[in-house]
N, C-alpha and C. Protein backbone atom coordinates (compact mmCIF):
# COMPACT_ATOMS: atom_id res chain seq x y z
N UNK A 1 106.81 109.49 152.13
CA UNK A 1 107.33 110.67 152.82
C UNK A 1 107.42 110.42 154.32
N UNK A 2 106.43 109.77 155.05
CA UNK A 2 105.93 109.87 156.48
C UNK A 2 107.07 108.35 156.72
N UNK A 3 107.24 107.42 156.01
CA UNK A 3 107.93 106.43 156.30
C UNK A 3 109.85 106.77 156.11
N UNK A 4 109.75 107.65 155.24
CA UNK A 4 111.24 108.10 155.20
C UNK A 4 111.84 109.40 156.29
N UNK A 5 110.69 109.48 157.03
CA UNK A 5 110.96 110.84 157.81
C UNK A 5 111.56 109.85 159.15
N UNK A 6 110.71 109.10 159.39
CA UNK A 6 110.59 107.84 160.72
C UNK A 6 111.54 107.47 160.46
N UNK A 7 112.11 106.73 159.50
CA UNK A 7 113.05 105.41 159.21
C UNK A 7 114.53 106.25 159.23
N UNK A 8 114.41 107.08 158.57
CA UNK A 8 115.85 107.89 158.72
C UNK A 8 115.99 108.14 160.38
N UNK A 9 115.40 108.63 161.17
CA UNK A 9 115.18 109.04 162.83
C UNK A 9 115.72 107.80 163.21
N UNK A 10 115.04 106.38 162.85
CA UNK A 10 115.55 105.31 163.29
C UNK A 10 116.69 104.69 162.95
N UNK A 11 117.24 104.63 161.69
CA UNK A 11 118.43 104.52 161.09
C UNK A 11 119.73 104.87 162.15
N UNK A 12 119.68 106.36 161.81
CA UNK A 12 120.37 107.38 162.35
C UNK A 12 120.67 107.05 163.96
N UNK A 13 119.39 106.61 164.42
CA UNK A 13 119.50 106.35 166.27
C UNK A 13 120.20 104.53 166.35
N UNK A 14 120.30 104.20 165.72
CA UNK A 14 120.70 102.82 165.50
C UNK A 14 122.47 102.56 165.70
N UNK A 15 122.71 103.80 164.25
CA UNK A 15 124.17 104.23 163.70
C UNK A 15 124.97 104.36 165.29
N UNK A 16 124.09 105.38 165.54
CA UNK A 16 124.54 106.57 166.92
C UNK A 16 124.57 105.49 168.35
N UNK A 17 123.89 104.30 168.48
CA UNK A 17 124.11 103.35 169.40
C UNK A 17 125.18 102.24 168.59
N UNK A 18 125.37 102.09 167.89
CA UNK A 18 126.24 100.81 167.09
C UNK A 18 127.73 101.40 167.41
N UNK A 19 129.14 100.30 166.86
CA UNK A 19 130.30 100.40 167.44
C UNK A 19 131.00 102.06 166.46
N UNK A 20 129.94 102.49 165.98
CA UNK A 20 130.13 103.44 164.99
C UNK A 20 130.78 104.60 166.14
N UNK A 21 129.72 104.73 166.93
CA UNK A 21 129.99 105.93 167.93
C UNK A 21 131.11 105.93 168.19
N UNK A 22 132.21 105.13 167.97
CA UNK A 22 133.30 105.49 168.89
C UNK A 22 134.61 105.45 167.84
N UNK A 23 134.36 105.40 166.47
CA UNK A 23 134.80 106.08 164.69
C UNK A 23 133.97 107.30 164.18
N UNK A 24 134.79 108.36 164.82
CA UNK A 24 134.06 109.42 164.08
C UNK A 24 134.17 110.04 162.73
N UNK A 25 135.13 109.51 162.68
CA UNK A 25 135.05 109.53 160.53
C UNK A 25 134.43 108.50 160.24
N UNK A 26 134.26 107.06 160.40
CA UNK A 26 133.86 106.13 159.77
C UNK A 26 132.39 106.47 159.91
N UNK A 27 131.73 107.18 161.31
CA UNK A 27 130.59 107.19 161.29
C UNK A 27 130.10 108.59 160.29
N UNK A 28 130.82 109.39 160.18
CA UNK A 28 130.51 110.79 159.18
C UNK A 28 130.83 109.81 157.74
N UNK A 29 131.25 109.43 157.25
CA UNK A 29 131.11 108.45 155.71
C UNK A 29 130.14 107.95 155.73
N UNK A 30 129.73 107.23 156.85
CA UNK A 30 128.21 106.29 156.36
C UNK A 30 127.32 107.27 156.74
N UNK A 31 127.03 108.19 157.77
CA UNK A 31 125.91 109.32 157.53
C UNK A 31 125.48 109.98 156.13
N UNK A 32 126.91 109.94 155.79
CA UNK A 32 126.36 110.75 154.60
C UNK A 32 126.38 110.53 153.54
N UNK A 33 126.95 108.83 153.15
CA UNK A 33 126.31 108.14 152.00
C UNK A 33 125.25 108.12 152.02
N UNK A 34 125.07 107.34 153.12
CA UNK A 34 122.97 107.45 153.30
C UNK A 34 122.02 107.96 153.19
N UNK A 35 122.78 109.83 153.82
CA UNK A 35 122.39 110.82 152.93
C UNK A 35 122.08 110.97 151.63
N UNK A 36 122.96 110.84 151.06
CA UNK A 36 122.96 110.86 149.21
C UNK A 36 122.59 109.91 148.80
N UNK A 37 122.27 108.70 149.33
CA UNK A 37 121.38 107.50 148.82
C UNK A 37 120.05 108.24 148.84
N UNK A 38 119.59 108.54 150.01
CA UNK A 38 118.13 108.97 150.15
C UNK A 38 117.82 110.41 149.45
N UNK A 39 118.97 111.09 149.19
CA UNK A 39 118.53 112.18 148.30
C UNK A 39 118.08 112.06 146.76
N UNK A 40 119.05 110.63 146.40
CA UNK A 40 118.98 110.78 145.10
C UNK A 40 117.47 109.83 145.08
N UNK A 41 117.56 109.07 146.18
CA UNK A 41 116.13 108.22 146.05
C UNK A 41 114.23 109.52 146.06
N UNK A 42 114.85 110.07 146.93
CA UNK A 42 113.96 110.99 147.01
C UNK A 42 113.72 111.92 145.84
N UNK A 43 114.79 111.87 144.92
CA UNK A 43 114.83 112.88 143.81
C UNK A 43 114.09 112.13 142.65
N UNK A 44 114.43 110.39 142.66
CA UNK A 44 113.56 110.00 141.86
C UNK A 44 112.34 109.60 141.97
N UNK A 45 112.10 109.98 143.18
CA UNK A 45 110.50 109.97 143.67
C UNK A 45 109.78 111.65 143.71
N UNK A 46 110.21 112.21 143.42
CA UNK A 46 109.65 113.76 143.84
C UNK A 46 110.19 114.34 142.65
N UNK A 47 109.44 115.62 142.58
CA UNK A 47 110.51 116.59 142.03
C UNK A 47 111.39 117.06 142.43
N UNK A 48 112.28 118.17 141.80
CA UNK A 48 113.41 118.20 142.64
C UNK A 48 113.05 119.32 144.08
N UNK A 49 112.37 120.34 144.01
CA UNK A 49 111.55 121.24 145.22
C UNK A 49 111.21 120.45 145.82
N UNK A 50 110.77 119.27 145.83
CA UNK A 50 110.01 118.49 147.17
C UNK A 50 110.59 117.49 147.44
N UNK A 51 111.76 117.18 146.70
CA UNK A 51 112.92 116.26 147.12
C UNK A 51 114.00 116.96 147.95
N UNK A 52 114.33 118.68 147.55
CA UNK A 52 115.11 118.98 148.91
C UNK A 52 114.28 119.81 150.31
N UNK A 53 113.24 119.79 150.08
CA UNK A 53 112.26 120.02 151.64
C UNK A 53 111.94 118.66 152.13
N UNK A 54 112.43 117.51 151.70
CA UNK A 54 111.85 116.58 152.17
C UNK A 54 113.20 115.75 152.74
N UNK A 55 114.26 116.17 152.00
CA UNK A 55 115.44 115.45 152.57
C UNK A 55 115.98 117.06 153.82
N UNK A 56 115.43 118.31 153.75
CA UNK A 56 115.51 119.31 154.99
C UNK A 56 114.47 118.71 156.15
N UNK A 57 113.47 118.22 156.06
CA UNK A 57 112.60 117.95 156.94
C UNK A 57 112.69 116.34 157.58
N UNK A 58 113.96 115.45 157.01
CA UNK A 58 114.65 114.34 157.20
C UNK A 58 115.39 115.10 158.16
N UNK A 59 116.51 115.94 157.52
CA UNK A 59 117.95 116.25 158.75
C UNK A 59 117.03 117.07 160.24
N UNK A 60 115.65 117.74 159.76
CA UNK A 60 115.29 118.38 160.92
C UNK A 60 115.06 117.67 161.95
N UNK A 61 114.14 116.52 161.29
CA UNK A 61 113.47 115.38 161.92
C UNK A 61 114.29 114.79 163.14
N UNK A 62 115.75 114.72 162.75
CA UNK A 62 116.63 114.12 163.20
C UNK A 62 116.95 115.17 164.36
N UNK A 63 117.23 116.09 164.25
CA UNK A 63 118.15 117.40 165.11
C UNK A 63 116.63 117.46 166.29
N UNK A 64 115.46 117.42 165.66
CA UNK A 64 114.36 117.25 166.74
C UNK A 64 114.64 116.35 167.83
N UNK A 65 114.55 114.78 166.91
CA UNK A 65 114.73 113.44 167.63
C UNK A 65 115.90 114.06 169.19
N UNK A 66 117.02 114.62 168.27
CA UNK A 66 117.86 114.58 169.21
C UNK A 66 117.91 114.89 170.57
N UNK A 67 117.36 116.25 170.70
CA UNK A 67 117.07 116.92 171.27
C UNK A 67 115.78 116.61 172.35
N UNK A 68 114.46 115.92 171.70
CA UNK A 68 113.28 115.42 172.55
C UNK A 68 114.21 114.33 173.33
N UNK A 69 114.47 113.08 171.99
CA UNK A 69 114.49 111.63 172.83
C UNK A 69 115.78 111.60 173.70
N UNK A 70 116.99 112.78 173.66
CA UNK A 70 118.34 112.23 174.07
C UNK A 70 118.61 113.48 174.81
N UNK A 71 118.77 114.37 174.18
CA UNK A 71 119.72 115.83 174.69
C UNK A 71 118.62 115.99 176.26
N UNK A 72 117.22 116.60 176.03
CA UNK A 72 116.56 116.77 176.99
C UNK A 72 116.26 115.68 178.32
N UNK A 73 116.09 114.79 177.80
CA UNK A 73 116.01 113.64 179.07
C UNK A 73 117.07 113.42 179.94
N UNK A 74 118.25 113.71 179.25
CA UNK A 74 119.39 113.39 179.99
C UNK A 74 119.81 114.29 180.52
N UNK A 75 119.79 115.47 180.62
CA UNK A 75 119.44 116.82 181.39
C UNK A 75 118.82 116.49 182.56
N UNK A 76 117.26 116.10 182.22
CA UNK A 76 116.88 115.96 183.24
C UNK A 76 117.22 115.33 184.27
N UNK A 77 117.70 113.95 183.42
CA UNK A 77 118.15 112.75 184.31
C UNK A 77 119.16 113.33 185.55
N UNK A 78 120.43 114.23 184.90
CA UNK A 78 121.31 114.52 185.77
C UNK A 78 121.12 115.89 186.64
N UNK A 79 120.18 116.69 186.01
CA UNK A 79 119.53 117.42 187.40
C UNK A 79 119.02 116.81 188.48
N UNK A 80 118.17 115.93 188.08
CA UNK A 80 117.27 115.09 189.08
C UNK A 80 118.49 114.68 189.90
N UNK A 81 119.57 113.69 189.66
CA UNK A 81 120.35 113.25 190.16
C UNK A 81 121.12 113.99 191.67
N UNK A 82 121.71 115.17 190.54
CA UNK A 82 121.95 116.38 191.69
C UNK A 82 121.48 117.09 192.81
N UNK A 83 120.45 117.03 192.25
CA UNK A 83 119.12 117.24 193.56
C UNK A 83 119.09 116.10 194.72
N UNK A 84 119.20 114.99 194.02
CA UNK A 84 118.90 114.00 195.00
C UNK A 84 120.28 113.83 195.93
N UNK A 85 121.29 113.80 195.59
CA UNK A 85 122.67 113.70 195.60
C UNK A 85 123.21 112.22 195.28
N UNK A 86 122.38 111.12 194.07
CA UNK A 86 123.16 110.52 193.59
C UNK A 86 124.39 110.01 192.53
N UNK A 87 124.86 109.44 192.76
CA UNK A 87 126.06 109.96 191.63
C UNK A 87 125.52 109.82 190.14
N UNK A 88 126.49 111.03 189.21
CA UNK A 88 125.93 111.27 187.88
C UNK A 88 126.70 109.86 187.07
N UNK A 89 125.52 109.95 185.91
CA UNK A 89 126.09 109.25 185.13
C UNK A 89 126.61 109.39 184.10
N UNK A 90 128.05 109.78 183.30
CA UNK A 90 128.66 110.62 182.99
C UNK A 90 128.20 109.82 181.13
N UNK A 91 127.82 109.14 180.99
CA UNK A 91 127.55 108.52 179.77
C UNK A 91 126.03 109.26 179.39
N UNK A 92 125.17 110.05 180.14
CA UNK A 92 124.17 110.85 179.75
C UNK A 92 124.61 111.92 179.44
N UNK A 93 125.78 112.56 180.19
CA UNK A 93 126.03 113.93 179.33
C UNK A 93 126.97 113.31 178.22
N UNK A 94 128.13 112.72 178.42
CA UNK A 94 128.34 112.10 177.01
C UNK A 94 127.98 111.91 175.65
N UNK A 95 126.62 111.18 175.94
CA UNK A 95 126.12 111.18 174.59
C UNK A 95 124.93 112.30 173.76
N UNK A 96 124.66 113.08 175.67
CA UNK A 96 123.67 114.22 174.86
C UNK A 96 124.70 114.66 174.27
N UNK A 97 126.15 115.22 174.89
CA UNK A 97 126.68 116.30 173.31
C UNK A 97 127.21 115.66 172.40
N UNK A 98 126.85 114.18 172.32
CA UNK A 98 127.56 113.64 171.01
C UNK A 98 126.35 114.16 169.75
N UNK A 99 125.36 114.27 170.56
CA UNK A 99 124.16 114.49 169.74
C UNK A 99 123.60 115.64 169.46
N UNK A 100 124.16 116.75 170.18
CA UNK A 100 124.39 118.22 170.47
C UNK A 100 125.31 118.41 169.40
N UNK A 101 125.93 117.40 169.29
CA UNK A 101 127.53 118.16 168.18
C UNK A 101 126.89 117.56 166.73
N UNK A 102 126.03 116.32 166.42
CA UNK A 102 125.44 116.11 165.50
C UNK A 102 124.39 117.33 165.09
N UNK A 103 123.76 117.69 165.60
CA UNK A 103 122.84 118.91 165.69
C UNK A 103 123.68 119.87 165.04
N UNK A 104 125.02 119.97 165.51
CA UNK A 104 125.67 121.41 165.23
C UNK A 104 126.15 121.24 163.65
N UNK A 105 126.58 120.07 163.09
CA UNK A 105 127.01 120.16 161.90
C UNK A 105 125.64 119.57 160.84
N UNK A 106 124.40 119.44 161.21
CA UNK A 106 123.32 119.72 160.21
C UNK A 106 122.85 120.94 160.03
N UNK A 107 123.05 121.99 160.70
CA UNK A 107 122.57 122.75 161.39
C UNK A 107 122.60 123.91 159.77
N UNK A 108 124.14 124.01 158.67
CA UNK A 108 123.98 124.64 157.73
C UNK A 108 123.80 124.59 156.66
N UNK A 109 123.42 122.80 156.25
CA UNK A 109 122.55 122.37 155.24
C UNK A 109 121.30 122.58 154.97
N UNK A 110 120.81 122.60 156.28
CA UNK A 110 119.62 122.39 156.39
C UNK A 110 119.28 124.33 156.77
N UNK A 111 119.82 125.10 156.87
CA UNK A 111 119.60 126.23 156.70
C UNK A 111 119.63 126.62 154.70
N UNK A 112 120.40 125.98 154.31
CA UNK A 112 120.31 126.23 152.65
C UNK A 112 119.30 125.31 152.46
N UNK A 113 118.81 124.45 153.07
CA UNK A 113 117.47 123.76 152.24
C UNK A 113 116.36 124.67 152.52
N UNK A 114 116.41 125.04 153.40
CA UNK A 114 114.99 126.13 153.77
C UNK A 114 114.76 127.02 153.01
N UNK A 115 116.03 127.87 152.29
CA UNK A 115 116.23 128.73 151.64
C UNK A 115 116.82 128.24 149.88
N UNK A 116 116.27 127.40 149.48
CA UNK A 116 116.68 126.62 148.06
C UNK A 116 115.91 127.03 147.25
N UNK A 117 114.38 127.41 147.64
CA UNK A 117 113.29 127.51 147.22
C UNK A 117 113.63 128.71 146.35
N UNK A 118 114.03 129.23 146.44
CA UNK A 118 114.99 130.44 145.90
C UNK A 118 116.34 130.39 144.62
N UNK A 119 116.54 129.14 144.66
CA UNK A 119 117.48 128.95 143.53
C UNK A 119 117.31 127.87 142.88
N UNK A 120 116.56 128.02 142.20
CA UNK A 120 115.93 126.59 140.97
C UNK A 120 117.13 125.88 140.15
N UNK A 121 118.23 126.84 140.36
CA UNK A 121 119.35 126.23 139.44
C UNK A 121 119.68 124.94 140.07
N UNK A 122 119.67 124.51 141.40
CA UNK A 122 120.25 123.79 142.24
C UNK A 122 119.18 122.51 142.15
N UNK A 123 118.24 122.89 142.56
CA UNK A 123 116.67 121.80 142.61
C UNK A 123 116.29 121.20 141.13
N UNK A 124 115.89 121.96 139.96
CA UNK A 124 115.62 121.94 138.84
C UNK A 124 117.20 121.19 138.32
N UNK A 125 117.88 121.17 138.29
CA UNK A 125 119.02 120.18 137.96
C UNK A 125 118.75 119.04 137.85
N UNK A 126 119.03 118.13 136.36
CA UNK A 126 119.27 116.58 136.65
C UNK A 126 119.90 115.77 137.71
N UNK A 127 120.89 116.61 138.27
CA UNK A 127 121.75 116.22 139.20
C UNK A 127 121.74 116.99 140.56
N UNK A 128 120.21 117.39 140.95
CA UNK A 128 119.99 117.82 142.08
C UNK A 128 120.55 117.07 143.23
N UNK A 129 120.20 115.79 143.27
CA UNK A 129 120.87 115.34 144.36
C UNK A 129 121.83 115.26 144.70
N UNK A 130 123.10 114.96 143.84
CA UNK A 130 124.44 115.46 143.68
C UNK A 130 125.06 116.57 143.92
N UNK A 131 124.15 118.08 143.92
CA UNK A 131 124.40 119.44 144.03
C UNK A 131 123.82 119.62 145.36
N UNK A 132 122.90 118.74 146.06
CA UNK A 132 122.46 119.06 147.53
C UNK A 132 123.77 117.90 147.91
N UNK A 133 124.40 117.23 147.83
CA UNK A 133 125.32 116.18 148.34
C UNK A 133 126.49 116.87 148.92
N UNK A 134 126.96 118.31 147.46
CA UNK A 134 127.62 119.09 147.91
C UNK A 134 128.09 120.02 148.65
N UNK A 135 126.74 120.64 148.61
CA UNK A 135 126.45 121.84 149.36
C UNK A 135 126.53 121.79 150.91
N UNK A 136 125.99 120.01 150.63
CA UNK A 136 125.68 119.33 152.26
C UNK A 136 127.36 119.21 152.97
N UNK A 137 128.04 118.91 152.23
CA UNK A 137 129.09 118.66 152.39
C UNK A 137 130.45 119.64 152.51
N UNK A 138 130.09 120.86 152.06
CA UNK A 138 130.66 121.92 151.91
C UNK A 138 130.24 122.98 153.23
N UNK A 139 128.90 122.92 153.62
CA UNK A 139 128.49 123.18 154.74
C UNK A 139 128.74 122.54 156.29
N UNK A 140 128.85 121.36 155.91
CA UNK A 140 129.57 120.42 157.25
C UNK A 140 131.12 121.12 157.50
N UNK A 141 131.72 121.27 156.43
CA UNK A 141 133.33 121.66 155.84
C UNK A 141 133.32 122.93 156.67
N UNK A 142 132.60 124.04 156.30
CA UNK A 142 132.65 125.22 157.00
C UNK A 142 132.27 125.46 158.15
N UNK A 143 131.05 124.11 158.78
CA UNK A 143 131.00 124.25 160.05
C UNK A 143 132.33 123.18 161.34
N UNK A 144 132.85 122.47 160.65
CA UNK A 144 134.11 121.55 160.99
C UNK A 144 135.22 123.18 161.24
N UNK A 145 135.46 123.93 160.40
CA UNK A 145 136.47 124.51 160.77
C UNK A 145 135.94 125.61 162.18
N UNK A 146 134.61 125.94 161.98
CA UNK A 146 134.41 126.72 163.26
C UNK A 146 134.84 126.29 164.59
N UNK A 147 134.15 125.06 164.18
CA UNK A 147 134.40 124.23 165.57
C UNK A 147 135.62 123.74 166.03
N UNK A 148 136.48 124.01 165.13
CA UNK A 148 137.84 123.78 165.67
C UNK A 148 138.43 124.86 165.97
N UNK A 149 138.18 125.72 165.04
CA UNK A 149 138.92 127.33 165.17
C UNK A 149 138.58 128.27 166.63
N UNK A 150 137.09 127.30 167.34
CA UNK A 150 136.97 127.72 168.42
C UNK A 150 137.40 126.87 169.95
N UNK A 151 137.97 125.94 169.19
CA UNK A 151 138.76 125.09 170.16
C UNK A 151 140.37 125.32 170.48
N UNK A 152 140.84 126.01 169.42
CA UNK A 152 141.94 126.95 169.05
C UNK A 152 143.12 125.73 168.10
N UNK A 153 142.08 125.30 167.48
CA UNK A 153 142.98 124.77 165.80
C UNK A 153 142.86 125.02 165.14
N UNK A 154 143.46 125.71 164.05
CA UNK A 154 143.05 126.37 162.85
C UNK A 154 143.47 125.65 161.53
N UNK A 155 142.24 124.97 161.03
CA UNK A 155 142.51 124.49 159.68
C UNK A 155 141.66 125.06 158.95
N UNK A 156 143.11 126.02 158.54
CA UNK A 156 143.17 126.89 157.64
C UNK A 156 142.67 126.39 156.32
N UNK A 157 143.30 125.32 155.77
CA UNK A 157 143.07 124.84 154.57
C UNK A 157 141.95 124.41 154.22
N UNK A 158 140.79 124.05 155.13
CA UNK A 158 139.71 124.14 154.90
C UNK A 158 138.52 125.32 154.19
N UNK A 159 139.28 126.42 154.17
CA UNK A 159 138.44 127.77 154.13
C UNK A 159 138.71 127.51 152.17
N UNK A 160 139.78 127.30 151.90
CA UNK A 160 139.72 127.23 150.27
C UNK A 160 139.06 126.03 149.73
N UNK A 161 139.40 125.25 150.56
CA UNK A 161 138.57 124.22 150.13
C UNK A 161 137.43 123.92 149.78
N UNK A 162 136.54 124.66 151.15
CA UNK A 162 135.25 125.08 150.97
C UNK A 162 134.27 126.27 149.45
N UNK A 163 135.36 126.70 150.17
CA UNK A 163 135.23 128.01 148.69
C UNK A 163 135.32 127.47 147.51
N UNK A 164 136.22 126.74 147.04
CA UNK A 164 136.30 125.92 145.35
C UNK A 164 135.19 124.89 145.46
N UNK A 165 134.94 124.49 146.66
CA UNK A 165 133.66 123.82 146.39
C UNK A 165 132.52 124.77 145.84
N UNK A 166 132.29 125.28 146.58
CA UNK A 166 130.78 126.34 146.83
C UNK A 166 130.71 126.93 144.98
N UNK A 167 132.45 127.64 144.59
CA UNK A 167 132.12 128.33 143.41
C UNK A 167 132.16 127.19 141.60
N UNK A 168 132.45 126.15 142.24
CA UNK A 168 132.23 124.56 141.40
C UNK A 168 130.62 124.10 141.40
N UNK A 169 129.96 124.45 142.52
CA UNK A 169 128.84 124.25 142.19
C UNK A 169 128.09 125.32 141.82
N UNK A 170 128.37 126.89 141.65
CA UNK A 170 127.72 128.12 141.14
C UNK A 170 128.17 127.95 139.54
N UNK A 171 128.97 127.27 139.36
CA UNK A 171 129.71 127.37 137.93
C UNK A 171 128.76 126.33 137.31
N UNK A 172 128.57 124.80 137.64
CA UNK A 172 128.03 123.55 137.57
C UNK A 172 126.15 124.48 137.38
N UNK A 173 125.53 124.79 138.47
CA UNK A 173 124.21 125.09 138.35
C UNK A 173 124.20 126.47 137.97
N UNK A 174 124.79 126.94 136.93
CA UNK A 174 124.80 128.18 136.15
C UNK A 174 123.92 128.27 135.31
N UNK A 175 122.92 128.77 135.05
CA UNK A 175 121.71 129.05 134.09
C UNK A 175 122.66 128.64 132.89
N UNK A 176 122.28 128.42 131.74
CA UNK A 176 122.81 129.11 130.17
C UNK A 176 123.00 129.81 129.27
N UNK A 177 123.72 130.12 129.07
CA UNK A 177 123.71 131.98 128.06
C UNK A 177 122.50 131.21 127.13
N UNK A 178 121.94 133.12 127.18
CA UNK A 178 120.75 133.35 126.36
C UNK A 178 121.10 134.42 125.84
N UNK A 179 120.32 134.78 124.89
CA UNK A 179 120.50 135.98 123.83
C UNK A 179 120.61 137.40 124.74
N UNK A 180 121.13 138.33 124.34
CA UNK A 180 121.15 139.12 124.94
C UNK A 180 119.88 140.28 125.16
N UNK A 181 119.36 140.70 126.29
CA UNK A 181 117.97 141.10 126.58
C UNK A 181 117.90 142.12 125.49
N UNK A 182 118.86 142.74 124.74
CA UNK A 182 118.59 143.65 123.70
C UNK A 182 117.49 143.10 122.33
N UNK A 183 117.92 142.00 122.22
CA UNK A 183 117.61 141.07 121.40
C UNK A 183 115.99 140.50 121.60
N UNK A 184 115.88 140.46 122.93
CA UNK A 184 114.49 139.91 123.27
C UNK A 184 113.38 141.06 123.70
N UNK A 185 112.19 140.66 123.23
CA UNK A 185 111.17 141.44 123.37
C UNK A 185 110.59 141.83 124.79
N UNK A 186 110.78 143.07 125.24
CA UNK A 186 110.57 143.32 126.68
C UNK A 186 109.28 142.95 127.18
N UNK A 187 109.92 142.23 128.58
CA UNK A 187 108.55 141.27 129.25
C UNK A 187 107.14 142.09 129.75
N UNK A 188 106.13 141.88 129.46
CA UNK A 188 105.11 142.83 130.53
C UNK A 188 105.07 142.07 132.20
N UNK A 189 104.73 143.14 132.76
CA UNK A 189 104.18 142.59 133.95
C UNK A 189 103.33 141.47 134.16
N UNK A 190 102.20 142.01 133.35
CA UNK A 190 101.47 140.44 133.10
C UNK A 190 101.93 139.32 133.60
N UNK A 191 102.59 139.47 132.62
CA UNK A 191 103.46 138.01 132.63
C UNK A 191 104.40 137.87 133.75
N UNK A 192 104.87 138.87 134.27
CA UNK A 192 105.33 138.37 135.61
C UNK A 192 104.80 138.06 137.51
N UNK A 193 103.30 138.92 136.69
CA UNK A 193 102.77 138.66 137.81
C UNK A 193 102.30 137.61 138.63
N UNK A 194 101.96 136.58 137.81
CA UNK A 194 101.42 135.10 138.27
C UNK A 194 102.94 134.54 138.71
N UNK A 195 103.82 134.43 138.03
CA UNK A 195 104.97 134.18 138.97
C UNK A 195 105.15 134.29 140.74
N UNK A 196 105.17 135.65 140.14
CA UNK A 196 105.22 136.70 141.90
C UNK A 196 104.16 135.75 142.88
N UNK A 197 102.77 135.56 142.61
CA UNK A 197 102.00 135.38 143.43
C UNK A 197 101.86 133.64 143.74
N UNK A 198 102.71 133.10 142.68
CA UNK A 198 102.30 131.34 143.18
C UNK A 198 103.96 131.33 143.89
N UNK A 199 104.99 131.98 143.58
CA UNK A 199 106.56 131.83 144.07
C UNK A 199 107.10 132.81 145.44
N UNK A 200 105.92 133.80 145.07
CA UNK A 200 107.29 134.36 146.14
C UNK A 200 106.24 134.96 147.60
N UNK A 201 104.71 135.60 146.78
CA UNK A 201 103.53 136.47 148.32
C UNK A 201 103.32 135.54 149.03
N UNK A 202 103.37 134.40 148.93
CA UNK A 202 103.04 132.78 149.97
C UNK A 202 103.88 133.23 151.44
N UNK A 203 104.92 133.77 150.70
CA UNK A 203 105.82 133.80 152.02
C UNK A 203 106.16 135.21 152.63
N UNK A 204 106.20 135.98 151.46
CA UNK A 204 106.84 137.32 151.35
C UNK A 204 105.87 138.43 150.95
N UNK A 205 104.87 138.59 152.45
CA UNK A 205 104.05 139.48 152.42
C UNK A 205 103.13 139.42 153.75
N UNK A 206 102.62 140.61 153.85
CA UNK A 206 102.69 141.37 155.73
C UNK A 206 101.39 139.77 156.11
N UNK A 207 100.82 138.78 155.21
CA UNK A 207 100.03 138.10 155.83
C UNK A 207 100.14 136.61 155.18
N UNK A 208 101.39 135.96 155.34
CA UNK A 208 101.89 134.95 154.88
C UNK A 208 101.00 133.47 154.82
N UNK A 209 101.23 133.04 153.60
CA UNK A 209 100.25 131.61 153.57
C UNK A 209 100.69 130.26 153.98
């Protein structure tokens, strides 16, 4: 876990200095094979719940990195500069928002990994990693069009795109018809109570664990 949290940080900072930086599709293909290499690796090392908090606490790891080792220093660097009145060096703000804009498109995967814990259809899947590959990818998709739509380009065609994704994987991680509740013997509480208290009061209650 502690070696895949590091090594991805380092990977990733490697990618982001290599001739990659300056192919920004070629470098979004290999991000996110690597991605789905390490998801599915992580999936056959974990279960699937602790294979997607662990590939969320990978992309965080990273959006941290960014921000401590790159975005913030180089801030400083060119305040300091200004103050002093020597000339800036335009390759520090450069690459903080190259890394600022990396930040921006993990930013809604990794908001559905936080919140997965919540849909077992997705995690509990044979093909969890494949269904976080998507999601990951469908979320980059919807954050790609913001960012253009606020630059004033509108690809449009992205918005369906996204959408047949999103309802391909609600269709794909669809529970299975079961008998109809008429049919089945009504549940007691009992039985739902130990649920409630190992799944959901941990988080969802006035004194959280």
């Amino acid at each position: 876990s502690i070696c895949t949290l590091i090594g991805s940080w380092i990977i990733y900072d490697l990618l982001c200095k290599s001739f990659l930086q300056h192919h920004k599709k070629l470098f979004a293909a290999t991000g996110f094979l690597l991605l789905v290499g390490i998801s599915w690796f992580l999936a056959s090392v974990f279960d699937g719940r602790a294979a997607f908090i662990h590939v969320g606490a990978l992309l965080g790891t990273i959006m941290v990195g960014n921000v401590f080792f790159i975005i913030i220093p180089s801030q400083k660097a060119l305040v300091r500069a200004a103050i002093e009145g020597k000339p800036l060096d335009a390759s520090l703000g450069k690459n903080a928002g190259l890394r600022s804009l990396h930040n921006n498109y993990i930013t809604l995967p990794v908001i559905f990994i936080m919140i997965s814990n919540h849909f077992p259809s997705t995690f509990a899947s044979p093909y969890n990693w494949a269904i976080l590959a998507g999601v990951t990818l469908a979320g980059a998709g919807a954050r790609h069009f913001i960012n253009m739509h606020e630059k004033g380009r509108n690809l449009n065609w992205l918005i369906p795109a996204v959408g047949v994704a999103l309802i391909s994987l609600m269709i794909v991680t669809a529970p299975a018809k079961r008998k109809s509740a008429k049919d089945l013997p009504p549940v007691k509480f009992s039985e739902v109570e130990p649920i409630f208290k190992l799944r959901c009061t941990p988080c969802h209650s006035a004194h959280p664990t």
